[in-house]
C-alpha atoms as a PDB file:
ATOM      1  CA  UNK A   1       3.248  -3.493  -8.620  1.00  0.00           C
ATOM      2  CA  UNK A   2       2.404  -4.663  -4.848  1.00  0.00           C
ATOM      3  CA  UNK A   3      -0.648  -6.602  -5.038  1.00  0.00           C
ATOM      4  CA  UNK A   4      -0.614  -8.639  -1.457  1.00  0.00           C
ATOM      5  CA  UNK A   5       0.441  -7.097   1.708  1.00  0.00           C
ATOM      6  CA  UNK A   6       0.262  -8.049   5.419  1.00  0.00           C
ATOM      7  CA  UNK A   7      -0.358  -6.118   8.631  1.00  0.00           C
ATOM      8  CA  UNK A   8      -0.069  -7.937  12.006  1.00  0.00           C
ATOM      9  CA  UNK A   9       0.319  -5.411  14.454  1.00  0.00           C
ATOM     10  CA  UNK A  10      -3.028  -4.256  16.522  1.00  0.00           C
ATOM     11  CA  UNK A  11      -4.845  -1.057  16.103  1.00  0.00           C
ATOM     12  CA  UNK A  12      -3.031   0.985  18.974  1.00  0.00           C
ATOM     13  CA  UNK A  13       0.481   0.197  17.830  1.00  0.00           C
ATOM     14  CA  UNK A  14      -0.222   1.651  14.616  1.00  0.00           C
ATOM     15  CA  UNK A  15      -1.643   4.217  15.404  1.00  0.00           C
ATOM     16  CA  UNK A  16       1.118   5.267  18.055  1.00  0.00           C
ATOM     17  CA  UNK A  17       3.701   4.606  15.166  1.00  0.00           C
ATOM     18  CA  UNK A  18       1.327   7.290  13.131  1.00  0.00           C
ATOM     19  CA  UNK A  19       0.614   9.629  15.990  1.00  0.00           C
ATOM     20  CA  UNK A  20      -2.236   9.237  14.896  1.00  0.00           C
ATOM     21  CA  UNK A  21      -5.333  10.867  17.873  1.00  0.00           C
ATOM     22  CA  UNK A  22      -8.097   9.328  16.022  1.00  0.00           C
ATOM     23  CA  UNK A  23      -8.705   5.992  15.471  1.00  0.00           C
ATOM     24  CA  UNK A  24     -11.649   4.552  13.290  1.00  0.00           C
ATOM     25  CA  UNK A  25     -10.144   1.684  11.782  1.00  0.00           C
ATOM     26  CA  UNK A  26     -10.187  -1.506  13.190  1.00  0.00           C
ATOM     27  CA  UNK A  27      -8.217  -4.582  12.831  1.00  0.00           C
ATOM     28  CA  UNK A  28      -6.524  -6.164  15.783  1.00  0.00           C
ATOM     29  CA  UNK A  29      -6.433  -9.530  13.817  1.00  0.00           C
ATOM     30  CA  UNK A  30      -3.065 -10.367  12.184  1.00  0.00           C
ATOM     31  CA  UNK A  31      -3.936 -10.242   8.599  1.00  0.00           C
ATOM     32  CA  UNK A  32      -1.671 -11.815   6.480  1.00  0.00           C
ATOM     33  CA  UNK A  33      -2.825 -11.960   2.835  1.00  0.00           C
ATOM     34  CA  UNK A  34      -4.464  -8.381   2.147  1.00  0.00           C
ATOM     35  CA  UNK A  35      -6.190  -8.057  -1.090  1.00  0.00           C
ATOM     36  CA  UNK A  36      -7.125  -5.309  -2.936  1.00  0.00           C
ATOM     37  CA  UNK A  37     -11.204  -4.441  -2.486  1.00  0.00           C
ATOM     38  CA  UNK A  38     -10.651  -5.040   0.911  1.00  0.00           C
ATOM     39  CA  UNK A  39     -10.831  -2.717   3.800  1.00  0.00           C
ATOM     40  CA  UNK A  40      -7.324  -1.537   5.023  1.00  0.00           C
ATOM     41  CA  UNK A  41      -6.109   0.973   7.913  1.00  0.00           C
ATOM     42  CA  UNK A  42      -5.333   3.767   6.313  1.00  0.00           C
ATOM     43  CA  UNK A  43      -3.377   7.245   7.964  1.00  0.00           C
ATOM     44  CA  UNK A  44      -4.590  10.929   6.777  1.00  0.00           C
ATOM     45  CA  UNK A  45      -4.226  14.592   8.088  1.00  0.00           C
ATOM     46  CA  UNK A  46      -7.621  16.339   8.882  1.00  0.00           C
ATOM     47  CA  UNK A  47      -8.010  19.512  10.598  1.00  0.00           C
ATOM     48  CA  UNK A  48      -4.441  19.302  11.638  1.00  0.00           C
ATOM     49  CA  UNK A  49      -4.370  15.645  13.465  1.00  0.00           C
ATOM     50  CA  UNK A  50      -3.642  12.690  12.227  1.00  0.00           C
ATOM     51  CA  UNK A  51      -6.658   9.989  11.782  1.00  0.00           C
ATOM     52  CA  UNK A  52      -6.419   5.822  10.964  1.00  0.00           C
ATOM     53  CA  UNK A  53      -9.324   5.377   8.859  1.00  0.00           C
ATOM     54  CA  UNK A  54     -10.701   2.368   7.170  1.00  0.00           C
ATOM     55  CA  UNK A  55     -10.649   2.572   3.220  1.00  0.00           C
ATOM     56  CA  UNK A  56     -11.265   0.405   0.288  1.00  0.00           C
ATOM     57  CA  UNK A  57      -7.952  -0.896  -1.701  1.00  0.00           C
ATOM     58  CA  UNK A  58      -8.864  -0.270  -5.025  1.00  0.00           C
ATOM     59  CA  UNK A  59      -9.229   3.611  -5.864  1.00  0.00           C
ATOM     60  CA  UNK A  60     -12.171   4.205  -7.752  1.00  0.00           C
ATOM     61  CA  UNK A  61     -12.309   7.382 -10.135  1.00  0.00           C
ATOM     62  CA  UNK A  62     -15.150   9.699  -9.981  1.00  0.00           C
ATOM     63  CA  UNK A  63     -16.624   8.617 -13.244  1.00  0.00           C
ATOM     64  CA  UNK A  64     -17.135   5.081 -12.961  1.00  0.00           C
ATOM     65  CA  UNK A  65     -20.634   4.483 -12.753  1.00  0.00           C
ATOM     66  CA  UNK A  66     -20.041   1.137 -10.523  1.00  0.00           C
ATOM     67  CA  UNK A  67     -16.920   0.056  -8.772  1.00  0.00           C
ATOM     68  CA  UNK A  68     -16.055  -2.686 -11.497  1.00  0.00           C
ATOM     69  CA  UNK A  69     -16.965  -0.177 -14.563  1.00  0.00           C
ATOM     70  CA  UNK A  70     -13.432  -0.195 -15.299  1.00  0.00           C
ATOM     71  CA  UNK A  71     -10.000  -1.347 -14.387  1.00  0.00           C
ATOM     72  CA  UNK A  72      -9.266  -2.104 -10.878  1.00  0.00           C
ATOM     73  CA  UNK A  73      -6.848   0.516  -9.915  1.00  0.00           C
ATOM     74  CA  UNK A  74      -5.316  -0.282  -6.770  1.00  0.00           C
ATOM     75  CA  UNK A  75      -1.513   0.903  -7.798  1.00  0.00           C
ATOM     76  CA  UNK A  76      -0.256   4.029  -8.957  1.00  0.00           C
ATOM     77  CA  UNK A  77       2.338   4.714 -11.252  1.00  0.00           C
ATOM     78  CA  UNK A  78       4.993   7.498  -9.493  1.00  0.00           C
ATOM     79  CA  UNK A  79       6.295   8.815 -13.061  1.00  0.00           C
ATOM     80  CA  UNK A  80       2.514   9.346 -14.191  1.00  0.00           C
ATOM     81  CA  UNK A  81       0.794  10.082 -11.149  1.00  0.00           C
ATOM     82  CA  UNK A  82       0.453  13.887 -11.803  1.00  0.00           C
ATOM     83  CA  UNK A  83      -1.094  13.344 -15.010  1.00  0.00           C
ATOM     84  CA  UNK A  84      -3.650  11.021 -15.493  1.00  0.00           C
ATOM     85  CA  UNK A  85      -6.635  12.080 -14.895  1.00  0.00           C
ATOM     86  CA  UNK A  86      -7.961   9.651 -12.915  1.00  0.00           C
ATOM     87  CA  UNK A  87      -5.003  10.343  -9.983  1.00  0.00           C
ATOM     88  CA  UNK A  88      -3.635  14.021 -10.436  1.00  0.00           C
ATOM     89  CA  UNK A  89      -5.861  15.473  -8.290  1.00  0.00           C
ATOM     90  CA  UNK A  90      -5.863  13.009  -5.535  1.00  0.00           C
ATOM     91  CA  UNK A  91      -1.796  13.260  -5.320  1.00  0.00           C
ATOM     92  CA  UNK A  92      -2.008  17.293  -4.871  1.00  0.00           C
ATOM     93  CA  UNK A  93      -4.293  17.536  -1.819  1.00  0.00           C
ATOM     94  CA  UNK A  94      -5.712  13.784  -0.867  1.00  0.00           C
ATOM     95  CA  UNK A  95      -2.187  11.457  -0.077  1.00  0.00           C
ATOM     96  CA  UNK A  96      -2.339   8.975   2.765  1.00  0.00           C
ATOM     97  CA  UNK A  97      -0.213   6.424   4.315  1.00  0.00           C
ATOM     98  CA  UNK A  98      -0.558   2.789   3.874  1.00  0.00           C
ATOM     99  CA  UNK A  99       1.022   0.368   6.931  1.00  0.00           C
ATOM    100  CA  UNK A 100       2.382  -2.986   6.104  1.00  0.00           C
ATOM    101  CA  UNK A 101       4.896  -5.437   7.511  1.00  0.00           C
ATOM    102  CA  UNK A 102       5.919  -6.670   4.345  1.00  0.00           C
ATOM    103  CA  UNK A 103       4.336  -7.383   0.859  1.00  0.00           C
ATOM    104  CA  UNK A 104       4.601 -10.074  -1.844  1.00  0.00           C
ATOM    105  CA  UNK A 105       5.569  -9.856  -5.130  1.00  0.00           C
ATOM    106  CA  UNK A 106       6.134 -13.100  -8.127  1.00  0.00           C
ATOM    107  CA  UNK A 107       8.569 -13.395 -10.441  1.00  0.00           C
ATOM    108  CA  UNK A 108       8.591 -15.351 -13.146  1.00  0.00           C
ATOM    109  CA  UNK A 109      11.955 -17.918 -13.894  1.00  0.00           C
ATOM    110  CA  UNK A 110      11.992 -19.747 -16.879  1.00  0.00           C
ATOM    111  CA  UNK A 111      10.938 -23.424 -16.464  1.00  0.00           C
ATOM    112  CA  UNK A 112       9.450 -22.521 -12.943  1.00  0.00           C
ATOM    113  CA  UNK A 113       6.054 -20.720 -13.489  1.00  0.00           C
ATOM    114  CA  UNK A 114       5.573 -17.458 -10.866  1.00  0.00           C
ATOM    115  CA  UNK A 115       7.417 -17.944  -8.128  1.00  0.00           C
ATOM    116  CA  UNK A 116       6.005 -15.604  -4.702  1.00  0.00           C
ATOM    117  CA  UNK A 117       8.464 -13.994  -2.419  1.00  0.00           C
ATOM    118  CA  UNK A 118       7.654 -12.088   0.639  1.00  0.00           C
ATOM    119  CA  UNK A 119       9.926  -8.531   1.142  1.00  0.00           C
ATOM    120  CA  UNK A 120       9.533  -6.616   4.030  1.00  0.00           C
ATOM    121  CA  UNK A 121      11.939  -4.473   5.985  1.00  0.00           C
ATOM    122  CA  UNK A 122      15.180  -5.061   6.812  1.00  0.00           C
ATOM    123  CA  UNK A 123      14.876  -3.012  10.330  1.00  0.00           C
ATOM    124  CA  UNK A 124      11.532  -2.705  12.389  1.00  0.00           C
ATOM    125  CA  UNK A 125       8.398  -4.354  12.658  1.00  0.00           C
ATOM    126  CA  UNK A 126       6.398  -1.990  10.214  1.00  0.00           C
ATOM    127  CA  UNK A 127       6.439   0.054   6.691  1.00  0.00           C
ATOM    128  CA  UNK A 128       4.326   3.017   5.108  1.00  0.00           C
ATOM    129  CA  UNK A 129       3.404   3.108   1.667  1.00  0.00           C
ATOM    130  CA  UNK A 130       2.736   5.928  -0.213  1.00  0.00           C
ATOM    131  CA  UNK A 131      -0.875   6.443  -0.697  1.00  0.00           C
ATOM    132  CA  UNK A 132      -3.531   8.465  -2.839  1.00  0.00           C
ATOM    133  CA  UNK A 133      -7.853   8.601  -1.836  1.00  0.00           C
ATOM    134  CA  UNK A 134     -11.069   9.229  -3.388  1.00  0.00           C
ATOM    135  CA  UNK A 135     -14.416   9.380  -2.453  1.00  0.00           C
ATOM    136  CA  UNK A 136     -16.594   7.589  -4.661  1.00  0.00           C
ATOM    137  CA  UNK A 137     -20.176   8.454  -4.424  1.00  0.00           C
ATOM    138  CA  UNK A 138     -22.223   6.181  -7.379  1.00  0.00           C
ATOM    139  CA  UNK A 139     -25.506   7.531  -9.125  1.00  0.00           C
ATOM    140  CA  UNK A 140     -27.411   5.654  -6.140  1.00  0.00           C
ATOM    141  CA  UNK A 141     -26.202   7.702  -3.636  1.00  0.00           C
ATOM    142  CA  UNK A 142     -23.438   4.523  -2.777  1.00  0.00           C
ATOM    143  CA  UNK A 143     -20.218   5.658  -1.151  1.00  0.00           C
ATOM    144  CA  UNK A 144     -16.762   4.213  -0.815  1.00  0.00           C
ATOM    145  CA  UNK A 145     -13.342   5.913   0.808  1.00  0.00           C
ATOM    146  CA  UNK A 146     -10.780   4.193  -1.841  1.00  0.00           C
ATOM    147  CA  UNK A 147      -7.513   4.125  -1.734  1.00  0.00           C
ATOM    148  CA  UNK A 148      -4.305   3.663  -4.221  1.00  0.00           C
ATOM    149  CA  UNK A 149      -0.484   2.772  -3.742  1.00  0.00           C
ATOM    150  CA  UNK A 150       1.591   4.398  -5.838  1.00  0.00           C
ATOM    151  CA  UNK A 151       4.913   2.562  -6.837  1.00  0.00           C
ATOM    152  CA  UNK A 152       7.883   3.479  -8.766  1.00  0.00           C
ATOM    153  CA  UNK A 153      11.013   1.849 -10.535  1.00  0.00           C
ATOM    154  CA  UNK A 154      12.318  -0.753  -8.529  1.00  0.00           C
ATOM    155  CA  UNK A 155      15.725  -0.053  -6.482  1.00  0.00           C
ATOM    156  CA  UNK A 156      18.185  -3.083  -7.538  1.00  0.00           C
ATOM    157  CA  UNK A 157      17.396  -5.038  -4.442  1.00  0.00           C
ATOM    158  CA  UNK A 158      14.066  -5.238  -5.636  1.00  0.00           C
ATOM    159  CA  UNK A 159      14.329  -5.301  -9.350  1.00  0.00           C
ATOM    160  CA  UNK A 160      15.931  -8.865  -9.334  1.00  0.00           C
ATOM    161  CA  UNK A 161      12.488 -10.391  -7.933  1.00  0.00           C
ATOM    162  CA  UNK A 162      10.239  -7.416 -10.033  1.00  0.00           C
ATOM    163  CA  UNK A 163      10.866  -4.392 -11.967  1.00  0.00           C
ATOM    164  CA  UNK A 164       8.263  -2.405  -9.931  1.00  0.00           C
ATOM    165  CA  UNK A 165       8.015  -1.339  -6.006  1.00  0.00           C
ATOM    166  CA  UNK A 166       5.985   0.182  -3.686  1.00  0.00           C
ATOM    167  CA  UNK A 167       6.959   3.794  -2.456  1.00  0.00           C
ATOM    168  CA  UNK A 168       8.173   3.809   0.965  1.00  0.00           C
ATOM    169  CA  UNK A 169       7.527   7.064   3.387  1.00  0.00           C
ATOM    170  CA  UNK A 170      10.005   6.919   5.986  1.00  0.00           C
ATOM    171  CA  UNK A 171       8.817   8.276   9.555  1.00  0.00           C
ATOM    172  CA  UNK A 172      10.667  11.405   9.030  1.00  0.00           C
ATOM    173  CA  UNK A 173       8.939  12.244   6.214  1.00  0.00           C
ATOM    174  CA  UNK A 174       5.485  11.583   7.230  1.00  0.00           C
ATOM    175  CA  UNK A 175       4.383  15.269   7.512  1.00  0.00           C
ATOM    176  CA  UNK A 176       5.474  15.581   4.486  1.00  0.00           C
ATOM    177  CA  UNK A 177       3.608  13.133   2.015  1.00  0.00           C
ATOM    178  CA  UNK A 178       0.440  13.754   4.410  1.00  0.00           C
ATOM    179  CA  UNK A 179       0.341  17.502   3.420  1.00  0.00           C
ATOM    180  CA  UNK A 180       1.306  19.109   6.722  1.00  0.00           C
ATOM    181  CA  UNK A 181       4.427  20.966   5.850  1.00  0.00           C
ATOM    182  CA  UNK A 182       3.505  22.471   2.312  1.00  0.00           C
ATOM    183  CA  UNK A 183       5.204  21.451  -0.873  1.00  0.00           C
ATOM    184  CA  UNK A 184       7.918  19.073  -1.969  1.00  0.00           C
ATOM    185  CA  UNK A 185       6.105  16.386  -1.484  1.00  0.00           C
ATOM    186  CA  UNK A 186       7.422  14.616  -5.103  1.00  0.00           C
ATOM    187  CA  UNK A 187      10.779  14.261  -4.206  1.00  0.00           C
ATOM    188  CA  UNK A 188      10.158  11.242  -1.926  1.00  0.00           C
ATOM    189  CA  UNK A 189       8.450   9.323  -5.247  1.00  0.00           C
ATOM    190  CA  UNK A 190      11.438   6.879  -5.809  1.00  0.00           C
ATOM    191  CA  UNK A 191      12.983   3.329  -4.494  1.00  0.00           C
ATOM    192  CA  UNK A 192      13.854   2.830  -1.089  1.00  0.00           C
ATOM    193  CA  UNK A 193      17.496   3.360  -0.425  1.00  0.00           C
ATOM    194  CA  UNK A 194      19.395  -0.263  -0.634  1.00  0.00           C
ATOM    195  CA  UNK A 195      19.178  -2.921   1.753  1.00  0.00           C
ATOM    196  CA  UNK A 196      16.194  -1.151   3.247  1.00  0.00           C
ATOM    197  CA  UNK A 197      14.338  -4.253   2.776  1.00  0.00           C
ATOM    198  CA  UNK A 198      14.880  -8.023   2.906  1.00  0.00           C
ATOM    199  CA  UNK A 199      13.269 -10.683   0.934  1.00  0.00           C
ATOM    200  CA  UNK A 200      12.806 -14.703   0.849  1.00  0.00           C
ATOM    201  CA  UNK A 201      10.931 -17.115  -1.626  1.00  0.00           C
ATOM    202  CA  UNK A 202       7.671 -18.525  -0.009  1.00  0.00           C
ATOM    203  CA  UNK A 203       5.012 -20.983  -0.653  1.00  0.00           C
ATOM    204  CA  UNK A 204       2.803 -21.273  -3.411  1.00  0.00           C
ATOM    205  CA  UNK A 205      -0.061 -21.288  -0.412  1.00  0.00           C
ATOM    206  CA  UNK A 206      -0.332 -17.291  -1.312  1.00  0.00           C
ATOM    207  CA  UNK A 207      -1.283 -17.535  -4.669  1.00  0.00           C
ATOM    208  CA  UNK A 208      -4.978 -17.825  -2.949  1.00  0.00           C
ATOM    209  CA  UNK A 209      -6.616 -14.765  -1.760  1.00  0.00           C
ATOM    210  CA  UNK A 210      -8.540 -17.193   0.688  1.00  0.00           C
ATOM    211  CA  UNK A 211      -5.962 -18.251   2.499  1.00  0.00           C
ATOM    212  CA  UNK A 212      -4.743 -15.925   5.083  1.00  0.00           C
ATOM    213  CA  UNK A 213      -2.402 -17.753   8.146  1.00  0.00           C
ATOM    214  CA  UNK A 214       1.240 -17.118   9.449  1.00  0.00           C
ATOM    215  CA  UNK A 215       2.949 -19.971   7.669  1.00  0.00           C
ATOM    216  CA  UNK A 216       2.433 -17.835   4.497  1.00  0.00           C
ATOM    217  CA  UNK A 217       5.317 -15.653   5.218  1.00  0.00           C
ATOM    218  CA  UNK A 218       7.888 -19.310   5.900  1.00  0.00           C
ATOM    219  CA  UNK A 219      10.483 -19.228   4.225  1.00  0.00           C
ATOM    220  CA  UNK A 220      10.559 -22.131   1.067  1.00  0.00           C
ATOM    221  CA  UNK A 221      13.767 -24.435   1.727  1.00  0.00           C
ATOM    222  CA  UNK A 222      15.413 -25.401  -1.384  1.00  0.00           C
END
C-alpha cells in the first residue's frame, strides 16, 4: 500500500505536465509528508479538458453515513477493483491521476522494528498514480470530492522493501486511464517496468504525520 507521498513542484508545473486548462487546486508549498484525509491535487477529464482539482485522500463510499463510519479507504486493490462494491463503479467512468515525486513505504526486518524508505523515480522530477473518485454527499447535505490509489503486486524492485505498489500511469498513457480514448483502460493495472524507480532508507522523522520538512527524504547513512 502507499500511505505517505510528497509533491514539491508548484501548481503551474503540474498542471503543464497534465495539460491540464483548468486549475482549481492549489498548493505551491513543497509538501513533503502527504497524509491521507488531506487535500491533494488531483487531474480529471471533464467536458473534454483536463482539470487539477483539489480532493480528499481517503475515498469515501456512498453509504457511509459519516466519513469515519467505516474503514478508511484511501488504496485500492488493482486485482479487486472491478468488484467490490464500494470501487467498481468509480474505476469504469470516475479514474483520475494522482502526482507525486516519490512515496514512502516501511518494511519490517527482524530485530529492527519498521524501517521507512522513500522510492521515487528513477528519471524526472514527477510520477502519476492511478486514481479512482467519489462524491460523497452525507444525510446533512455535507460534501466531499474523495479520492483512492489503487495499487497492485509489487514489481521485484519494489517487493524487497513491500509486497504492494502504487500503479504508475506513464505520460503516454494518460488519455487513457482518464477516459478520453475509450476502453482498455485495465491493461495498465500492474508494476512499473524495472528500475523505473529508485529507493533509499530514511529517517524515522516520517513516522509522524506532523512533521512535514525536506530533510525527510535524506538519505539514512549506515
Amino acid at each position: 500500500m502507499c500511505g505517505r507521498f510528497a509533491l514539491t513542484l508548484p501548481t503551474d508545473a503540474v498542471a503543464g505536465w497534465f495539460d491540464a486548462t483548468h486549475v482549481t487546486a492549489s498548493f505551491d508549498t513543497p509538501r513533503y509528508n502527504i497524509c491521507p484525509t488531506l487535500d491533494i491535487p488531483v487531474a480529471v477529464t471533464h467536458d473534454g479538458a483536463r482539470h487539477l482539482v483539489p480532493m480528499r485522500w481517503g475515498f469515501i463510499p456512498n453509504w457511509y453515513k459519516a466519513p469515519n463510519d467505516g474503514p478508511m479507504l484511501i488504496n485500492a486493490r488493482a486485482e479487486t477493483i472491478a468488484e467490490k462494491p464500494a470501487f467498481r463503479a468509480a474505476v469504469r467512468s470516475r479514474r483520475c491521476l494522482i502526482p507525486a515525486d516519490g512515496f514512502y513505504e516501511w518494511h519490517r526486518e527482524k530485530g529492527k522494528g519498521k524501517e521507512p524508505w522513500y522510492i521515487y523515480p528513477a528519471q524526472g522530477d514527477l510520477m502519476a498514480f492511478a486514481g479512482i473518485w467519489q462524491v460523497w454527499t452525507g444525510a446533512e447535505g455535507q460534501r466531499s470530492v474523495t479520492c483512492a490509489m489503487v495499487t497492485t503486486q509489487a514489481g521485484p524492485d519494489i517487493a524487497e522493501v513491500h509486497h504492494r505498489e502504487p500503479v504508475t500511469i506513464q505520460p503516454k498513457d494518460f488519455g487513457l486511464w482518464l477516459g478520453e480514448e475509450g476502453k482498455g483502460a485495465a491493461s495498465l493495472l500492474h508494476a512499473a517496468d524495472p528500475r523505473f524507480f529508485a529507493r533509499h532508507r530514511v529517517g524515522l522523522q516520517v513516522n509522524s504525520g506532523r512533521v512535514d520538512s525536506p530533510d525527510l527524504r535524506d538519505p539514512v547513512v549506515d
